[in-house]
N, C-alpha and C. Protein backbone atom coordinates (compact mmCIF):
# COMPACT_ATOMS: atom_id res chain seq x y z
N UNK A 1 0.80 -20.14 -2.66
CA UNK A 1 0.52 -20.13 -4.07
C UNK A 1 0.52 -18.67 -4.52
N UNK A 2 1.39 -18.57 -5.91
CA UNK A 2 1.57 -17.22 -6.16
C UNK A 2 0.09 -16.57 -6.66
N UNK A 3 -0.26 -15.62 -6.92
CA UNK A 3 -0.98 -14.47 -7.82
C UNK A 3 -0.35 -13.31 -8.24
N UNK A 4 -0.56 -12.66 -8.80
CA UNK A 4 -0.03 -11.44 -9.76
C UNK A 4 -0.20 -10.38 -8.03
N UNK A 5 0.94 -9.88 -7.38
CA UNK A 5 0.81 -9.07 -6.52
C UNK A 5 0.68 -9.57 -5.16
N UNK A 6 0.69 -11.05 -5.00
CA UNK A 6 0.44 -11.79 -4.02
C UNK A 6 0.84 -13.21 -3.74
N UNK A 7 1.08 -13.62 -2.77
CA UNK A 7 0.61 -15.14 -2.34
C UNK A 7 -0.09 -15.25 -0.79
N UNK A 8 -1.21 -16.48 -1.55
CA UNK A 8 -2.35 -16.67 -0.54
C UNK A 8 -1.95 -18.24 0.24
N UNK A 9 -1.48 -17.84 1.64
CA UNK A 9 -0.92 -18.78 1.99
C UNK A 9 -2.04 -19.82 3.00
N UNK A 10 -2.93 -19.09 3.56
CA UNK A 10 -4.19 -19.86 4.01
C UNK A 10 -5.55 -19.51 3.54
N UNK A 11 -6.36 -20.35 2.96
CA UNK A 11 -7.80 -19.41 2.47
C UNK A 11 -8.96 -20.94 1.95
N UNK A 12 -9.69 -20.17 1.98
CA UNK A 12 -11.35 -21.13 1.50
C UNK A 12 -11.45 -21.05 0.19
N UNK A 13 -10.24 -20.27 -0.85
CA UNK A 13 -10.51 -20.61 -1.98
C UNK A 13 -8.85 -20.72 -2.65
N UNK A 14 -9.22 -20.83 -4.23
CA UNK A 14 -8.02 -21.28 -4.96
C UNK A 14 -7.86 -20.21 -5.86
N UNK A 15 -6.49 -19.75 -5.80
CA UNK A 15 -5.18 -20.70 -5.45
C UNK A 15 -4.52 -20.17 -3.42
N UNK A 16 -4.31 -21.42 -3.10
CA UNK A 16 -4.23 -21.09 -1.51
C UNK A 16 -3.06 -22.44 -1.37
N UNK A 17 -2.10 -22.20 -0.47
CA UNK A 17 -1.28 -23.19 -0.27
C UNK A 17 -2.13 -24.21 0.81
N UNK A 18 -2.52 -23.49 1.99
CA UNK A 18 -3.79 -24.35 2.83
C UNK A 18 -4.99 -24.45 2.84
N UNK A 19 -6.09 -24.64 2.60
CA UNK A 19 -7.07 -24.64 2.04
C UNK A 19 -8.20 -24.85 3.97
N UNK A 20 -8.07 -23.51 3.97
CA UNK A 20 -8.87 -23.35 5.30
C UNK A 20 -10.24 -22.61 5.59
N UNK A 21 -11.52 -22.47 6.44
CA UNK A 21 -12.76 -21.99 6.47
C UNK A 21 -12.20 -20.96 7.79
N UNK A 22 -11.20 -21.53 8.33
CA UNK A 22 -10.73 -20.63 9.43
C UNK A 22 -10.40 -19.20 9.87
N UNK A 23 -9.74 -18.82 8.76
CA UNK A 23 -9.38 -17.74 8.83
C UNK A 23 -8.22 -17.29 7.19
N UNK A 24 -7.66 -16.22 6.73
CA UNK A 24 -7.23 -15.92 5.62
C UNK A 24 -5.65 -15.47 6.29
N UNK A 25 -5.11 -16.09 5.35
CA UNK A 25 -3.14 -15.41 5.17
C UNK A 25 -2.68 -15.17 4.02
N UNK A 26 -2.12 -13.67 3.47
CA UNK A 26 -1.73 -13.48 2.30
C UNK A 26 -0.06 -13.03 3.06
N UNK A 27 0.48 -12.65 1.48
CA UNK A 27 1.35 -11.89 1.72
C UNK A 27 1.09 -10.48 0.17
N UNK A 28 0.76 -9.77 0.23
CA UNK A 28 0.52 -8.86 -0.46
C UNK A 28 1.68 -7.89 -0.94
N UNK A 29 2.38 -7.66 -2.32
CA UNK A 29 3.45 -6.75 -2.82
C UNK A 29 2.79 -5.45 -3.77
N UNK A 30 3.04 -4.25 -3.41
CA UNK A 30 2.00 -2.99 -3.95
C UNK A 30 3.78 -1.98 -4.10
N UNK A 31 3.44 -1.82 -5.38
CA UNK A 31 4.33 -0.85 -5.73
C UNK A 31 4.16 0.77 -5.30
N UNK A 32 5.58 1.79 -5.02
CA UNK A 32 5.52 2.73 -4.98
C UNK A 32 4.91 3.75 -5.56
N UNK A 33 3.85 4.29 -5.52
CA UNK A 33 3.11 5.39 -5.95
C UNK A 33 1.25 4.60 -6.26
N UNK A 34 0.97 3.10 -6.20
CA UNK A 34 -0.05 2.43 -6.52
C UNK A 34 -1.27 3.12 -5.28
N UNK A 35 -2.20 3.07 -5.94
CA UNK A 35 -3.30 3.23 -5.02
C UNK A 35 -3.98 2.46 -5.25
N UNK A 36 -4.26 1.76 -3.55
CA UNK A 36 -5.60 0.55 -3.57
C UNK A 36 -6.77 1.00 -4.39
N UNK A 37 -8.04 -0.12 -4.36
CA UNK A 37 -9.09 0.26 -4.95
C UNK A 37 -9.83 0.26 -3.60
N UNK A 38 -11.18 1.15 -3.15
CA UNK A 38 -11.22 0.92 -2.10
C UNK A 38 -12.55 -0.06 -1.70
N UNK A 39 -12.34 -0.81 -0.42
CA UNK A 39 -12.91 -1.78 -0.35
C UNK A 39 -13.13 -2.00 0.72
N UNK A 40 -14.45 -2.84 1.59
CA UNK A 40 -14.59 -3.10 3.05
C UNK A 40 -15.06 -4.55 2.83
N UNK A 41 -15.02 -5.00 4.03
CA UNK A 41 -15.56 -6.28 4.15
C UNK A 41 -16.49 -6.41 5.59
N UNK A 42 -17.73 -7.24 5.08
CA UNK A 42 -19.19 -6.87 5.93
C UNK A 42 -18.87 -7.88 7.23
N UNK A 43 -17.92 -8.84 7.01
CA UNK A 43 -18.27 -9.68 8.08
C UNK A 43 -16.82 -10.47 8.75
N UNK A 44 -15.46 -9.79 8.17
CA UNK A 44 -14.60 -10.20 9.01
C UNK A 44 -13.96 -8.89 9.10
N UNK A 45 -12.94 -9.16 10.15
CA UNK A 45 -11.76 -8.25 10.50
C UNK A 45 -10.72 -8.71 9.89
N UNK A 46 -9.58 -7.28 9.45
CA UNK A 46 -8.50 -7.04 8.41
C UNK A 46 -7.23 -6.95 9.25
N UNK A 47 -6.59 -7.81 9.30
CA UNK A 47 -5.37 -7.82 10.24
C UNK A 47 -4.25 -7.57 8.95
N UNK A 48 -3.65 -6.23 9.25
CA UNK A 48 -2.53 -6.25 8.45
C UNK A 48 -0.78 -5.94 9.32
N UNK A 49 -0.02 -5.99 8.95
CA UNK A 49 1.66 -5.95 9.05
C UNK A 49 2.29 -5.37 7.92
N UNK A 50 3.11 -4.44 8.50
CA UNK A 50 3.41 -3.79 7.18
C UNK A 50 5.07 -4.54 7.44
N UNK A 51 5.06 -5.90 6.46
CA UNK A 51 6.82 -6.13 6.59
C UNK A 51 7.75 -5.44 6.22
N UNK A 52 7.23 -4.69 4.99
CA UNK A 52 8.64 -3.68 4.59
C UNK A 52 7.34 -2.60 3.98
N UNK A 53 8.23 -1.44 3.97
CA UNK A 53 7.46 -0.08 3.15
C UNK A 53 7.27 0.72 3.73
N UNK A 54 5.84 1.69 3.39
CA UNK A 54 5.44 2.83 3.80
C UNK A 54 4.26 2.84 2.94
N UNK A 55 2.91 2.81 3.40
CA UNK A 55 1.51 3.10 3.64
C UNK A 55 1.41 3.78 4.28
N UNK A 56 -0.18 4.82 3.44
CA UNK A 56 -1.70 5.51 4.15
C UNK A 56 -2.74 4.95 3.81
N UNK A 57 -3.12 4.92 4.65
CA UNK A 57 -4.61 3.23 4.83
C UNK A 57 -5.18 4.98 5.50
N UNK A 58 -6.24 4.97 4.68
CA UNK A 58 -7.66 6.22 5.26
C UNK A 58 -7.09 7.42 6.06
N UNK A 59 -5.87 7.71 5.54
CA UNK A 59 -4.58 8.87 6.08
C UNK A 59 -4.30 8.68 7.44
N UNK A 60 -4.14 7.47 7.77
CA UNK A 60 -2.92 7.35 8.67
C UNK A 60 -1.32 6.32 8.05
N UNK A 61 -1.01 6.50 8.68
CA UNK A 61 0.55 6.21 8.12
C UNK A 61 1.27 5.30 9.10
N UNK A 62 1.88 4.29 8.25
CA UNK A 62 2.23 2.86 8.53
C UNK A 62 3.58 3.04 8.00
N UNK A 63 4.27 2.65 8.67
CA UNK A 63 5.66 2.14 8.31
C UNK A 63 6.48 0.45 8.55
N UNK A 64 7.30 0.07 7.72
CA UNK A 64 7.61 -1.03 8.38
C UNK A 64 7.92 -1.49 9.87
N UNK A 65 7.44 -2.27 9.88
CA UNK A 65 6.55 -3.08 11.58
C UNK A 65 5.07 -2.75 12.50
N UNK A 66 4.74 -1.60 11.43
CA UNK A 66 3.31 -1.49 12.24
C UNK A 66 2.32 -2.66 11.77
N UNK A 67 1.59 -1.89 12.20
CA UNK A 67 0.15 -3.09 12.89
C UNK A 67 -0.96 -2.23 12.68
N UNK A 68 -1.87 -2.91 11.91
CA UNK A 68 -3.00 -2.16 12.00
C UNK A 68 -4.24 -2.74 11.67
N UNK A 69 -5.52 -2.70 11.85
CA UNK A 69 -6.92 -3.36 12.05
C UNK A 69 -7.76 -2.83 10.79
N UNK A 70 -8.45 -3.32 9.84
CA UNK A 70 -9.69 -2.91 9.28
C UNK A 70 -11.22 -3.47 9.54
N UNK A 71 -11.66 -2.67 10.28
CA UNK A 71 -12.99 -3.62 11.13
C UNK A 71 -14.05 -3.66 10.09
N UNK A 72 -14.92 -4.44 10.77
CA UNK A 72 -16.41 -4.78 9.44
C UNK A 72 -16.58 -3.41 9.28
N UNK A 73 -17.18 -3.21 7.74
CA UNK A 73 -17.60 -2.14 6.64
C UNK A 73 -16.69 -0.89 6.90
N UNK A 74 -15.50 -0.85 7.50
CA UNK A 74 -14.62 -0.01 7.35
C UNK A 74 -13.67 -0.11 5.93
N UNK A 75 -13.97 1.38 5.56
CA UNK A 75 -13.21 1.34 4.31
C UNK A 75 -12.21 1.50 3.93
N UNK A 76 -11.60 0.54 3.52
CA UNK A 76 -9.80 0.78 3.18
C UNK A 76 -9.53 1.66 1.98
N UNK A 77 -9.23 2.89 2.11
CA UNK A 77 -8.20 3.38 1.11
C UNK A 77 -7.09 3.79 1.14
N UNK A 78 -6.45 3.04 0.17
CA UNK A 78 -4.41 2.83 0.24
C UNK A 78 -3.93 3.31 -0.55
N UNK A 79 -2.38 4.26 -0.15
CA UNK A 79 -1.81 4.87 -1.16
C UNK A 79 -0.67 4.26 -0.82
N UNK A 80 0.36 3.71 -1.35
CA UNK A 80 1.76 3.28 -1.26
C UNK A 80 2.39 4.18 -1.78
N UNK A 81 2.67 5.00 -0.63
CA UNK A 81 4.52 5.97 -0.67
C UNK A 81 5.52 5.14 -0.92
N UNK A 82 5.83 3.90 -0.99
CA UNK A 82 6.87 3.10 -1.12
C UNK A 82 6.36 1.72 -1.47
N UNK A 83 7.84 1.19 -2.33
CA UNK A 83 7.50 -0.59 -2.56
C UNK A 83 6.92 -1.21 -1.17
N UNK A 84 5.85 -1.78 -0.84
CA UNK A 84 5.43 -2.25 0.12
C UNK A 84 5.20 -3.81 -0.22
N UNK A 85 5.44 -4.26 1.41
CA UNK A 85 4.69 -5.42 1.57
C UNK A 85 4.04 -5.97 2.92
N UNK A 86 2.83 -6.25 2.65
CA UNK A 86 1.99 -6.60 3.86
C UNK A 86 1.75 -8.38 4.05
N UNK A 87 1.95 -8.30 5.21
CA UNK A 87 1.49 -9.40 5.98
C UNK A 87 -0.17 -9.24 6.35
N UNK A 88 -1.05 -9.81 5.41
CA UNK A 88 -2.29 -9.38 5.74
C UNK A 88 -3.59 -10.84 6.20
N UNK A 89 -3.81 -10.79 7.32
CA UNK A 89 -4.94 -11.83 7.87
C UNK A 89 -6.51 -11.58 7.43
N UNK A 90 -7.29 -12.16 7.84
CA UNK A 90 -8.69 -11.79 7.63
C UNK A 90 -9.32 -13.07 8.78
N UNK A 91 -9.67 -12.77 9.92
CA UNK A 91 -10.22 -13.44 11.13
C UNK A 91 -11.05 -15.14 10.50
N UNK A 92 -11.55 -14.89 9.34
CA UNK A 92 -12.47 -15.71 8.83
C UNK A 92 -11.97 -16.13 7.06
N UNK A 93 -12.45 -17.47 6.58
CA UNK A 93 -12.43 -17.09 5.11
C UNK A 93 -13.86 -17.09 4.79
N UNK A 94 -13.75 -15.95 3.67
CA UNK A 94 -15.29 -15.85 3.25
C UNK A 94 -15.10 -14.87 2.07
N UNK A 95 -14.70 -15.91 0.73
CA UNK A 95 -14.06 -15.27 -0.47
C UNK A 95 -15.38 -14.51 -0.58
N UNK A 96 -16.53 -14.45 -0.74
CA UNK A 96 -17.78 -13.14 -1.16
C UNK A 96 -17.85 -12.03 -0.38
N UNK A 97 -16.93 -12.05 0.76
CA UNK A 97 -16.78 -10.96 1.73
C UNK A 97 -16.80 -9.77 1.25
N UNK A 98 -15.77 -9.63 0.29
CA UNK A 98 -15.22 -8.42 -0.13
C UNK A 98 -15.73 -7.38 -0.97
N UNK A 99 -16.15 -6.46 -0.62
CA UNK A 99 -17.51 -5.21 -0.84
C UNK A 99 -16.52 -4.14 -1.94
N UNK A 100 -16.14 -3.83 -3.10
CA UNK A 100 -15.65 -2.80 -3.67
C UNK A 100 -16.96 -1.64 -3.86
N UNK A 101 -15.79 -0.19 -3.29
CA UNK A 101 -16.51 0.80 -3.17
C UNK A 101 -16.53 1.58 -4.64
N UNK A 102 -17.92 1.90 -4.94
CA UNK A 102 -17.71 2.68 -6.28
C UNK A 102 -17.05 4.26 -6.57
């Protein structure tokens, strides 16, 4: 199911194509020059794939086919050097998870 920047292909809430407590599947699209907002989550782990692009997730640098982890209350901040798109998991669903940093 689409969203503005996304589709949520497994999740505990709507709009989600599978409707699961299991665990989270997006596919996430972030334009060249966008910067995330930054954000952690208290109680699952952040499985991401970078399918196409070029990301800095907390200044390290991702290119298409890496792999990379955001563990509990680790804070994501993203700059997209390039049209990106992530393949992004979350171990658990737990739509109140998500902590924005001020």
């Amino acid at each position: 199911v689409a969203t503005e920047g996304s589709w949520t292909l497994a999740a505990d809430f709507f709009p989600a194509f599978f409707k699961t407590k299991d665990f989270e599947m997006g596919i996430h699209t972030h334009s060249a020059g966008e910067v995330g907002k930054p954000h952690y989550h208290r109680f699952t782990k952040e499985i991401n794939i970078v399918f196409d692009g070029y990301v800095v997730i907390n200044g390290r640098h991702f290119k298409t086919g890496d792999m990379f982890i955001l563990n509990e209350y680790e804070v994501s901040e993203s700059q997209f050097m390039e049209d990106t798109t992530l393949i992004v998991m979350r171990n658990k669903s737990l739509p109140w998870d998500k902590v924005d940093c001020k």
